[in-house]
Protein backbone atom coordinates (compact mmCIF):
# COMPACT_ATOMS: atom_id res chain seq x y z
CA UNK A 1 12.26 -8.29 25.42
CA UNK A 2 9.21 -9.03 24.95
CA UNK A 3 6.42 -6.56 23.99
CA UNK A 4 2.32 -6.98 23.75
CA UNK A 5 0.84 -4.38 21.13
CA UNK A 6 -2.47 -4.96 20.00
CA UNK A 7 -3.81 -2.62 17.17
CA UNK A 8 -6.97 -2.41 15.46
CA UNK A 9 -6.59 -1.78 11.65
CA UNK A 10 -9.97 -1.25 9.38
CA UNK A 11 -9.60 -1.12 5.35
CA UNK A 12 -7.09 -2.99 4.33
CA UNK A 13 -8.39 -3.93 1.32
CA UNK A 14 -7.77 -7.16 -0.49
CA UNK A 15 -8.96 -8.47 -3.89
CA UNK A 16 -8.56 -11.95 -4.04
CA UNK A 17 -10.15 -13.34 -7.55
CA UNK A 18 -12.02 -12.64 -10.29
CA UNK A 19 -15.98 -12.33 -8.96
CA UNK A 20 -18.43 -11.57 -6.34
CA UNK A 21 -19.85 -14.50 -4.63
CA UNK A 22 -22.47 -14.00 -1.70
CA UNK A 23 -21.73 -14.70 2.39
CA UNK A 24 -21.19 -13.84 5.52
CA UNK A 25 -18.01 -12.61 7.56
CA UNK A 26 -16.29 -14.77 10.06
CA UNK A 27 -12.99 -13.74 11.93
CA UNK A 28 -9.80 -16.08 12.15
CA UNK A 29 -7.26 -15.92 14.34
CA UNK A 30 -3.52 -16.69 13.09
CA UNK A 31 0.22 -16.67 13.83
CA UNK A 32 2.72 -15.68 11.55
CA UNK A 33 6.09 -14.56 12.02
CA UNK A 34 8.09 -11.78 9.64
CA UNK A 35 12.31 -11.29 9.51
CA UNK A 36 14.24 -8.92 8.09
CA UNK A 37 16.99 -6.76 8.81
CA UNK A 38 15.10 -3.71 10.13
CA UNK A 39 12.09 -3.85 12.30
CA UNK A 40 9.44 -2.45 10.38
CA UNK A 41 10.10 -4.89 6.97
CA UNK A 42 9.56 -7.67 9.82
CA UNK A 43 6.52 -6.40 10.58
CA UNK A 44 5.26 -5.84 7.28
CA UNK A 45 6.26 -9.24 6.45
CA UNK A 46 4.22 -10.72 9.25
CA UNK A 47 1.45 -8.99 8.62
CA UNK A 48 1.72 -10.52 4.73
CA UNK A 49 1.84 -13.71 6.16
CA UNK A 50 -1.11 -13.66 8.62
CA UNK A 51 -3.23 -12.19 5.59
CA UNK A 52 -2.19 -14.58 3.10
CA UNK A 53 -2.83 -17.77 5.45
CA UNK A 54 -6.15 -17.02 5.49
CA UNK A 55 -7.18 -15.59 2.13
CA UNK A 56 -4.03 -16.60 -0.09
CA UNK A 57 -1.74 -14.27 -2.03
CA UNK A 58 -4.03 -12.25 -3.89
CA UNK A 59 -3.49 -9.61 -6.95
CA UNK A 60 -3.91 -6.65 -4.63
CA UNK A 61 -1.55 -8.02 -1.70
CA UNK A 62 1.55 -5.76 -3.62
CA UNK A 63 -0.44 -2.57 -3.51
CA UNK A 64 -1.70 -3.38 -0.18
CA UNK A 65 1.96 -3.85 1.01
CA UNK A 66 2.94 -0.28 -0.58
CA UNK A 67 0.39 1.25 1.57
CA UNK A 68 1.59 -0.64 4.80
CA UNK A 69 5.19 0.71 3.39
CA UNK A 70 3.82 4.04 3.63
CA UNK A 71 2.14 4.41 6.66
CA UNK A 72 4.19 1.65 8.84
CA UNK A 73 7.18 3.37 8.93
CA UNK A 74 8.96 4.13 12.08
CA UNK A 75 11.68 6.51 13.49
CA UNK A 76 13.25 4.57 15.87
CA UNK A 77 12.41 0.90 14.45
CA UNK A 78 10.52 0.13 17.63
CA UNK A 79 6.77 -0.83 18.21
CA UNK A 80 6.99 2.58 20.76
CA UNK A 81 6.76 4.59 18.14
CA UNK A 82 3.75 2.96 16.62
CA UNK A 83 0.70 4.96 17.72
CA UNK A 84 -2.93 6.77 17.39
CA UNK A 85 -1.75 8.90 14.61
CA UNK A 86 -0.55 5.31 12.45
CA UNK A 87 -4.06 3.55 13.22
CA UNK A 88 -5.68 6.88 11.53
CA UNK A 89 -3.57 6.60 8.90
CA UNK A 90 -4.02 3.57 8.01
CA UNK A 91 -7.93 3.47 8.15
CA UNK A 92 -8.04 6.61 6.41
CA UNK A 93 -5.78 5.18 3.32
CA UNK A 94 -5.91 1.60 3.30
CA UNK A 95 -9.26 -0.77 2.98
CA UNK A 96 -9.70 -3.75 5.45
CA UNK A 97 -9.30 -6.90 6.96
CA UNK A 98 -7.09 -7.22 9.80
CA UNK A 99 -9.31 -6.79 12.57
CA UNK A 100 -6.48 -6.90 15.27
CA UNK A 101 -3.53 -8.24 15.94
CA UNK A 102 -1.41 -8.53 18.60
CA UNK A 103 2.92 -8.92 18.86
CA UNK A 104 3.72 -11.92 20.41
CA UNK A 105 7.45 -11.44 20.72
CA UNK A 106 10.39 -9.52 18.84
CA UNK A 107 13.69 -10.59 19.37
CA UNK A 108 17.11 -10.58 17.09
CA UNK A 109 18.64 -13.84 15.73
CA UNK A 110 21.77 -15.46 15.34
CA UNK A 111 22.23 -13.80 12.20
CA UNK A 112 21.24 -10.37 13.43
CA UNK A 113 17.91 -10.14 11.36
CA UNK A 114 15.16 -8.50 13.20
CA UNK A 115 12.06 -11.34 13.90
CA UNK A 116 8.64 -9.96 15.23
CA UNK A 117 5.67 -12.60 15.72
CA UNK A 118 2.23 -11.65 15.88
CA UNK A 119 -1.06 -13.04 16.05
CA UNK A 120 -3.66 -11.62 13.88
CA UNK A 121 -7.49 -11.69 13.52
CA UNK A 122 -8.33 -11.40 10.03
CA UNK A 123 -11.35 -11.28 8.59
CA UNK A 124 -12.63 -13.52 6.07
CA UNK A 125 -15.46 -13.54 3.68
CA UNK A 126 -17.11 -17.49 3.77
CA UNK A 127 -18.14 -18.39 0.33
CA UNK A 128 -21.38 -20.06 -0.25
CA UNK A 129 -21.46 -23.33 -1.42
CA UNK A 130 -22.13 -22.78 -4.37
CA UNK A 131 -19.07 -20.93 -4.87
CA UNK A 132 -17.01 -23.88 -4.30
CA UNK A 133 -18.48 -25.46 -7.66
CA UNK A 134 -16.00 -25.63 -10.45
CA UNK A 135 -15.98 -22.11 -11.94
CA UNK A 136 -16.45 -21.42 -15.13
CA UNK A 137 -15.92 -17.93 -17.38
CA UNK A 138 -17.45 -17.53 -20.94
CA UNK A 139 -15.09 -15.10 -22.65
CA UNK A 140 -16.71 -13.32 -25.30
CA UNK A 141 -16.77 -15.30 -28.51
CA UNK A 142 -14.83 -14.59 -31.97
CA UNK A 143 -16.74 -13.32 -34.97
CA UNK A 144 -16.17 -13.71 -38.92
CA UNK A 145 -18.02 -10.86 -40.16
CA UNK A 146 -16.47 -11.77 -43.46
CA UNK A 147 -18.32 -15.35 -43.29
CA UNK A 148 -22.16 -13.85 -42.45
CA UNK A 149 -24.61 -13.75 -45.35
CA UNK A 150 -28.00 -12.60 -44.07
CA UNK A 151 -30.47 -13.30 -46.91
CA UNK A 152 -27.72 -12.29 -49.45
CA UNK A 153 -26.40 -9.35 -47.56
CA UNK A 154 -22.63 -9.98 -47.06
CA UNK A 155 -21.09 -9.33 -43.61
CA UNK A 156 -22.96 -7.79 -39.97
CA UNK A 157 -23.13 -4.22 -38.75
CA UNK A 158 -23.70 -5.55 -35.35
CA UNK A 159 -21.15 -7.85 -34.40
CA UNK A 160 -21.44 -6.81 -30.34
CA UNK A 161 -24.78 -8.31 -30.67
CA UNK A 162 -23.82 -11.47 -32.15
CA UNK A 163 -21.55 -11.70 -29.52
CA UNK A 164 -23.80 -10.67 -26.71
CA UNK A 165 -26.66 -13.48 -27.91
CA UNK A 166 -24.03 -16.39 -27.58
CA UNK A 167 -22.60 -15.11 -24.50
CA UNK A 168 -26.02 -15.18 -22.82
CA UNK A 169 -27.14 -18.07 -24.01
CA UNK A 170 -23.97 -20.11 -23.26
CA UNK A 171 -24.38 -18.36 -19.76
CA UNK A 172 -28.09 -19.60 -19.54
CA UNK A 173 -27.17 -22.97 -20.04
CA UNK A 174 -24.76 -23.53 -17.52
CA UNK A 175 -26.34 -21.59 -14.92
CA UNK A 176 -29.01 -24.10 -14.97
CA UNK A 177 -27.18 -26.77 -14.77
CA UNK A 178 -26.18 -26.31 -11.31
CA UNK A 179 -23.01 -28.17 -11.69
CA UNK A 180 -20.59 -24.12 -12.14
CA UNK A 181 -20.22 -20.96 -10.92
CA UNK A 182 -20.99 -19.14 -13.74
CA UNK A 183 -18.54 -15.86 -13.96
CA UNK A 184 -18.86 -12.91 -15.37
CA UNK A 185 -16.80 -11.60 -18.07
CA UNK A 186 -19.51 -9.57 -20.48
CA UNK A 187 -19.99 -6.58 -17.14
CA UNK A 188 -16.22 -6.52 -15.74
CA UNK A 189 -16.87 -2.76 -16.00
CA UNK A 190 -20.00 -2.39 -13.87
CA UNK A 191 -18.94 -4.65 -11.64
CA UNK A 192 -15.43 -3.05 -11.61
CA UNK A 193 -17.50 0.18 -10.74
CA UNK A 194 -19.50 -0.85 -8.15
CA UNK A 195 -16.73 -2.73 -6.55
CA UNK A 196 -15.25 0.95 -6.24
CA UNK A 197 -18.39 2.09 -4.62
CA UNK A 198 -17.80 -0.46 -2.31
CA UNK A 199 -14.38 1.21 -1.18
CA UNK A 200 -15.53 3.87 0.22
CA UNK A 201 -17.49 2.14 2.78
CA UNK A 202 -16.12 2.30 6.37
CA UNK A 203 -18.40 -1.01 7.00
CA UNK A 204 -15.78 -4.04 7.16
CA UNK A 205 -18.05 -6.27 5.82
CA UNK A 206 -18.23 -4.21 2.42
CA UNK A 207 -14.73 -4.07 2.63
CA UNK A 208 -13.66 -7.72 2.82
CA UNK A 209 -16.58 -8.45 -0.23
CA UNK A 210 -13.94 -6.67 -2.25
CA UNK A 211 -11.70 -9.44 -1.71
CA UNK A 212 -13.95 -12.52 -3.27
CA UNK A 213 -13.37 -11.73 -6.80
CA UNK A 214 -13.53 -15.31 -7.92
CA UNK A 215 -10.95 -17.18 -10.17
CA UNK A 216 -12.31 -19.28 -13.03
CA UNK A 217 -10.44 -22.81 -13.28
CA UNK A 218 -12.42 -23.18 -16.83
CA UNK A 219 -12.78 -20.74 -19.29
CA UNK A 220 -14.99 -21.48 -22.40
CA UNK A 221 -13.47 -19.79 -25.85
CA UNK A 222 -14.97 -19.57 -29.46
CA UNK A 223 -15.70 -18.04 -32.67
CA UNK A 224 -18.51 -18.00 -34.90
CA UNK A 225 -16.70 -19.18 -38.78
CA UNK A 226 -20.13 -19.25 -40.29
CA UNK A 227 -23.40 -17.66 -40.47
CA UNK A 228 -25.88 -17.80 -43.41
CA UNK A 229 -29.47 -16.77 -43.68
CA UNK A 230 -31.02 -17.65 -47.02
CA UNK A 231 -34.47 -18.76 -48.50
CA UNK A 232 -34.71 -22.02 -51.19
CA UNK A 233 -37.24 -22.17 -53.84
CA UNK A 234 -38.64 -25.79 -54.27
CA UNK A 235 -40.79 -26.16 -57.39
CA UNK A 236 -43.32 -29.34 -57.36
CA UNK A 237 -42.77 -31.94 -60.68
CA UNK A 238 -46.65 -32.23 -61.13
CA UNK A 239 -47.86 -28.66 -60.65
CA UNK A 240 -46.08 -24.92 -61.60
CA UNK A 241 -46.41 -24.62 -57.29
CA UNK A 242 -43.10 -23.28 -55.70
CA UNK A 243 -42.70 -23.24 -51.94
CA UNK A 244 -40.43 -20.89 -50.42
CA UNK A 245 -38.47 -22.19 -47.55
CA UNK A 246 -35.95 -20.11 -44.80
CA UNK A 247 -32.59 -22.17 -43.87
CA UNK A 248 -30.27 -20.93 -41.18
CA UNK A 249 -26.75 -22.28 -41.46
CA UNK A 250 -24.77 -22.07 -38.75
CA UNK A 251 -21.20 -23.58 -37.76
CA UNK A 252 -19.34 -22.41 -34.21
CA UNK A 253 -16.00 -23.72 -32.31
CA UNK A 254 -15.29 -23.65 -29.08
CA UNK A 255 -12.77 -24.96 -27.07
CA UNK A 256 -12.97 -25.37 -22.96
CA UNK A 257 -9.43 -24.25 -21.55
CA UNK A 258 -7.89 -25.14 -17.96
CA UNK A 259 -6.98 -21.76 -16.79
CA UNK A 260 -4.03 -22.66 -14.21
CA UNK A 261 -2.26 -25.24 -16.65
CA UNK A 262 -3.93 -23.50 -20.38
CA UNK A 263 -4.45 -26.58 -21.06
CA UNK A 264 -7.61 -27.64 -23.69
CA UNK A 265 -9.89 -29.64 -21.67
CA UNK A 266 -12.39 -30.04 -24.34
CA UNK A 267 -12.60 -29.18 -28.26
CA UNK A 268 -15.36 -29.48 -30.99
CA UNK A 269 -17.77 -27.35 -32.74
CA UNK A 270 -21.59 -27.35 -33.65
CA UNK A 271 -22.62 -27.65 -37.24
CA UNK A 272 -25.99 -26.55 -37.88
CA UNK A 273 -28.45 -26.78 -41.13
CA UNK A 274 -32.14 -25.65 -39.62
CA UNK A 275 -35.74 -25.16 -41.42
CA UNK A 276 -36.36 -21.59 -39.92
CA UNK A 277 -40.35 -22.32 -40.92
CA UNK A 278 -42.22 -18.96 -39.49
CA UNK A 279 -39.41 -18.30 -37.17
CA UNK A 280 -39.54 -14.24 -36.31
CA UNK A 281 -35.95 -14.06 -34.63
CA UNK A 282 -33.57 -16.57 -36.49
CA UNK A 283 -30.36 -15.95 -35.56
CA UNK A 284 -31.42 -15.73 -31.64
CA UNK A 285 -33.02 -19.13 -32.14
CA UNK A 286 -29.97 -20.65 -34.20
CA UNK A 287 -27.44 -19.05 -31.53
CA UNK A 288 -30.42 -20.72 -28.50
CA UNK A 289 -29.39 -24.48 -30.68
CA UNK A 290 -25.93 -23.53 -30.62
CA UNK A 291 -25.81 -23.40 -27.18
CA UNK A 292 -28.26 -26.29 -26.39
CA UNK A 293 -25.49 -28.30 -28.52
CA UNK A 294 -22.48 -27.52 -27.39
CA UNK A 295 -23.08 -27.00 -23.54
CA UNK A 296 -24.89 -30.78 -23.80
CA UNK A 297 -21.33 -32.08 -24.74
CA UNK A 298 -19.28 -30.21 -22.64
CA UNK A 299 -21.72 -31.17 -19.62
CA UNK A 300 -21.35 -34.89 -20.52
CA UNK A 301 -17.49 -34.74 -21.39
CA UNK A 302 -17.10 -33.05 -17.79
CA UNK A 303 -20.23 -34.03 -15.29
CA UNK A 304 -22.13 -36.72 -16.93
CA UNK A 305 -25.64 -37.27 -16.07
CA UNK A 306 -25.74 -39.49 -12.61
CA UNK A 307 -28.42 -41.46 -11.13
CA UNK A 308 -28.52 -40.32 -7.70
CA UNK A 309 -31.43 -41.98 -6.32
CA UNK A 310 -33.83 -44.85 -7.24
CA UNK A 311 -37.42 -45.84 -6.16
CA UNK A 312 -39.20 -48.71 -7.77
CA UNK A 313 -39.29 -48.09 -11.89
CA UNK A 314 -38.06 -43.79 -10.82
CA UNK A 315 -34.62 -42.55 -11.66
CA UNK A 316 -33.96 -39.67 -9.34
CA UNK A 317 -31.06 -37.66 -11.89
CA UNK A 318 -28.26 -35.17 -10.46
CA UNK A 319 -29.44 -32.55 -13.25
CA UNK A 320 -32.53 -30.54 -13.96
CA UNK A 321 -33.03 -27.27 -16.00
CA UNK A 322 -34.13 -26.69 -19.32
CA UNK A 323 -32.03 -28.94 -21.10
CA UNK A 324 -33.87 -31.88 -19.81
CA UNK A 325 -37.43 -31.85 -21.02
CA UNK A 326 -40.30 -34.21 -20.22
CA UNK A 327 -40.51 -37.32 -22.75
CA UNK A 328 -36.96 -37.21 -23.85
CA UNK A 329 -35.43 -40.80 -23.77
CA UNK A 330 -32.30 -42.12 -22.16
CA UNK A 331 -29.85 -44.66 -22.10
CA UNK A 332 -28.86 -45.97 -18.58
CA UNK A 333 -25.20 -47.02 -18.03
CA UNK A 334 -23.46 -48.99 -15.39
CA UNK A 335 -20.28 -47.59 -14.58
CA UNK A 336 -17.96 -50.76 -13.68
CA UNK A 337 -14.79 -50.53 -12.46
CA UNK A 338 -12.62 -51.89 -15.27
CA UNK A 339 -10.86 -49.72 -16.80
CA UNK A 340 -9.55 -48.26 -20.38
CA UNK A 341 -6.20 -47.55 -20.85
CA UNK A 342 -4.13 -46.14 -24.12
CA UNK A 343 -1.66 -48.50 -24.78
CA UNK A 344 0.97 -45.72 -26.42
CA UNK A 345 1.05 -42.75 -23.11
CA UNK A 346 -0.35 -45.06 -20.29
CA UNK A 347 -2.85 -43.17 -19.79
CA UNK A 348 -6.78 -44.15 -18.22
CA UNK A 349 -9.38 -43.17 -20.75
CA UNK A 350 -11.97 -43.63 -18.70
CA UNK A 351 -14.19 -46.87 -17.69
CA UNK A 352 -16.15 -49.58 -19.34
CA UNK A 353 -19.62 -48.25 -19.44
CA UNK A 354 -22.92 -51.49 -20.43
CA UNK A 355 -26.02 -50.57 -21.73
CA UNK A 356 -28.26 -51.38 -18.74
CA UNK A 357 -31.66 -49.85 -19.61
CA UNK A 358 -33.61 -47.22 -20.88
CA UNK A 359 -35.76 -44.50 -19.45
CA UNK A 360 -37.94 -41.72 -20.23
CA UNK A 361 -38.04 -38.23 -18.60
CA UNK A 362 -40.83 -38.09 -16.49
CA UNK A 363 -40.57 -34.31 -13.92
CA UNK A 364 -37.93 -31.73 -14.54
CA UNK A 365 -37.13 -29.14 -12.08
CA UNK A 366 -34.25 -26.48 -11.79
CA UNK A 367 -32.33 -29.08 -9.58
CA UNK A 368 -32.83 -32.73 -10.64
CA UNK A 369 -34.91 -34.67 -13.13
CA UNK A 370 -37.07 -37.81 -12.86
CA UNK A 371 -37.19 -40.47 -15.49
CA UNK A 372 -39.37 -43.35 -15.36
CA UNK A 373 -37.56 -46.85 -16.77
CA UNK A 374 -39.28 -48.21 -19.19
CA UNK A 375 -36.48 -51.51 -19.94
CA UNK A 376 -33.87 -52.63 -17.83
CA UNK A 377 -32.07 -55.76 -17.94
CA UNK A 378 -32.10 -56.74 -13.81
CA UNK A 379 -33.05 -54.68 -10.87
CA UNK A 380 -31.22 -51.45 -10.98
CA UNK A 381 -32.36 -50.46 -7.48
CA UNK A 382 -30.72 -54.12 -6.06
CA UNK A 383 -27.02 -53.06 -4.92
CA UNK A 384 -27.65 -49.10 -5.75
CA UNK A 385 -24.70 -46.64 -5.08
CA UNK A 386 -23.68 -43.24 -5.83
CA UNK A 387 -21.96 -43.32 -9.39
CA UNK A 388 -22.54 -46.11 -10.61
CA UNK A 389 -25.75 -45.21 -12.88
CA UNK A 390 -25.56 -42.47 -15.61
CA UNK A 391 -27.74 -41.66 -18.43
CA UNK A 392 -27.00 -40.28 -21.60
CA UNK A 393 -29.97 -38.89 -24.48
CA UNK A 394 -30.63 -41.25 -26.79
CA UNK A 395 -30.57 -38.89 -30.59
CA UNK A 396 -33.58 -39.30 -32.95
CA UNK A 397 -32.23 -40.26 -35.87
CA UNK A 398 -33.89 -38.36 -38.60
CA UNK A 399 -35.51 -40.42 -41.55
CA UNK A 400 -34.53 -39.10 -45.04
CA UNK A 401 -36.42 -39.61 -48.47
CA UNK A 402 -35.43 -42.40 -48.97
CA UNK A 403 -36.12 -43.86 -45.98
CA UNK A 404 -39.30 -42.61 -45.72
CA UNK A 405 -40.33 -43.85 -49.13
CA UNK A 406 -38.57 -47.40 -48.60
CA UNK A 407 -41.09 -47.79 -45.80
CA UNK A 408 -43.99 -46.69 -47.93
CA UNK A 409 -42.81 -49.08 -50.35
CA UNK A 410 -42.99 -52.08 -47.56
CA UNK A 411 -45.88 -50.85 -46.07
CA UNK A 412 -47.97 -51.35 -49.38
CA UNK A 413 -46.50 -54.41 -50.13
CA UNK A 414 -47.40 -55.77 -46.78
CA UNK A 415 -50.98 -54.05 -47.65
CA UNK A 416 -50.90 -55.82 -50.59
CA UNK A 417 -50.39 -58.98 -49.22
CA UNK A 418 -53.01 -58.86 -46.97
């Protein structure tokens, strides 16, 4: 026989991933269907399956089940017996989501297992859009104490620190880059305290913000193998002069890792050898490079730089933020459609990329970046579509001695000449 229940539950608390992301509440309705041999397991199991339809199977759905155990229990293994004293119960012991539901129908099958359907209206928390980026943790980094020399003093009393100033700055980067959602991993306890703050609430919307914890599909892993601080003497062949100079040497790998398959997405390090000059906080400003360095690569190896607009000699770029500064120059690519494939696995490497131009940063802004083109080798804006420009920094290439002095050399001969 059919039966119609509806009862309103508050506080059933869910905790779906691993961070907080900001939006509003919206209610969806649901059917789900639960079987088992005794009634109340078939309820339980509907009521599983309505939640977990709308917000997926989450790490808290066991203990939420043990508290539906507990307080959905009934005598005679009948929705009669469900009452005023169950809906206390469970708003005083559980925290929420299931707004209502109501049971459809209950009925035994041909195998004698008890079947209850219900419809449910279960709250869910909308993520904003920026949510739905790729998201991306930054696990606190490795240290070698036994590898830092700080102007000859052997090892680091404050290795948390070390850790804390790559952590940040890694974090800065790739905030700003628009392209992730940035986790959190260096506060799990604050947040994990004010998340238990939040339980106590007896507002549903607190309640359901509980359950957008926020799993990272990239997590970005490292260790810092080599720090050294020292100061050079450099004595000058025609006078008894010395000048005293302040090198920072620094070398860090990292590795980007694909949580759901632990897979290494991405692997290198950053090798750094940097005149300090009158620098008053070296190893935040080496750590600042670090970062600089190895987020530049891992932003090119997974969102390269596109051209997402174009107006007469302007190159409207999908990236802005510090990392993109005004006069820096860039290469311009054409992304054609042939494509690059190892001939051992099979596999596509990626696609054949021409050199179609160059162009110099012009406006930078926390969104997107303009560059002005300054060569190109036909019209880029004739035929224009998304992705099929991309830019990529074109690296100074730093002029040693002998370099410089082979140009003096051919500069005064030309001089000469003349």
């Amino acid at each position: 026989m059919k039966r119609i229940l509806k009862i309103v539950f508050f506080n059933i608390s869910l905790i779906f991933f691993l961070n907080i992301s900001f939006a509003e509440i919206s209610y969806i309705e649901i059917n789900s269907k639960g079987k088992a041999a005794k009634y109340d397991d078939a309820l339980k199991k509907a009521l599983k399956e309505a939640v977990s339809k709308v917000n997926g199977v989450t790490l808290k759905t066991e203990s939420v089940l043990e508290i539906i155990d507990k307080s959905l229990t009934t005598n005679e293994g009948s929705t009669a017996t469900l009452g005023r004293n169950l809906n206390e119960k469970i708003s005083e012991k559980s925290g929420g989501s299931i707004k209502s539901f109501d049971i459809l129908n209950e009925y035994e099958d041909a195998n004698g297992l008890q079947v209850v359907e219900i419809r449910a209206t279960v709250a869910k928390y909308v993520l904003s859009k920026t949510a739905n980026r790729k998201r991306m943790a930054i696990v606190p980094f490795r240290i070698n104490l036994n590898e830092i020399s700080i102007y000859g003093k052997t090892g680091f009393d404050d290795a948390e620190s070390l850790k804390g100033y790559l952590n940040q700055e890694f974090t800065n980067y790739f905030v700003q880059t628009r392209k992730f959602t940035i986790l959190d991993r260096e506060f799990d306890k604050e947040i994990s305290t004010e998340l238990s703050n939040l339980e106590n609430s007896k507002n549903i919307e607190d309640q359901v913000k509980i359950g957008q914890k926020l799993f990272a599909d990239y997590i970005i892993v490292g260790r810092l193998d080599f720090l050294v601080l020292k100061q050079i003497e450099k004595k000058y062949l025609t006078s008894d002069l010395i000048k005293k100079k302040n090198i920072g040497i620094l070398n860090l790998s990292y590795r980007v890792i694909d949580v759901p398959t632990g897979q290494i997405k991405y692997s290198s390090k950053v090798n750094l050898e940097v005149d300090l000059k009158k620098q008053s906080q070296p190893i935040p400003y080496l750590i600042n490079l670090t970062a600089q360095n190895a987020g530049l690569e891992i932003m090119y190896a997974i969102y390269p730089i596109l051209v997402e607009k174009i107006e007469g000699d302007l190159l409207y770029l999908g990236q802005g933020g510090n990392q993109i500064k005004v006069n820096d120059n860039y290469t311009i690519y054409e992304r054609t459609d042939s494509k690059i494939k190892d001939s051992y696995t099979g596999e596509t490497l990626g696609n054949v990329e021409k050199i179609v131009g160059k162009a110099t940063i012009v406006e930078s802004s926390s969104k997107f970046s303009v560059a002005q083109i300054i060569e190109q080798k036909y019209d880029l804006s004739e035929d224009f579509k998304s992705r099929k420009y991309m830019v990529k920094p074109i690296k100074e290439v730093k002029k040693t001695k002998k370099t410089k002095d082979k140009i003096k050399k051919k500069k005064k001969a030309i001089d000469q000449e003349w």
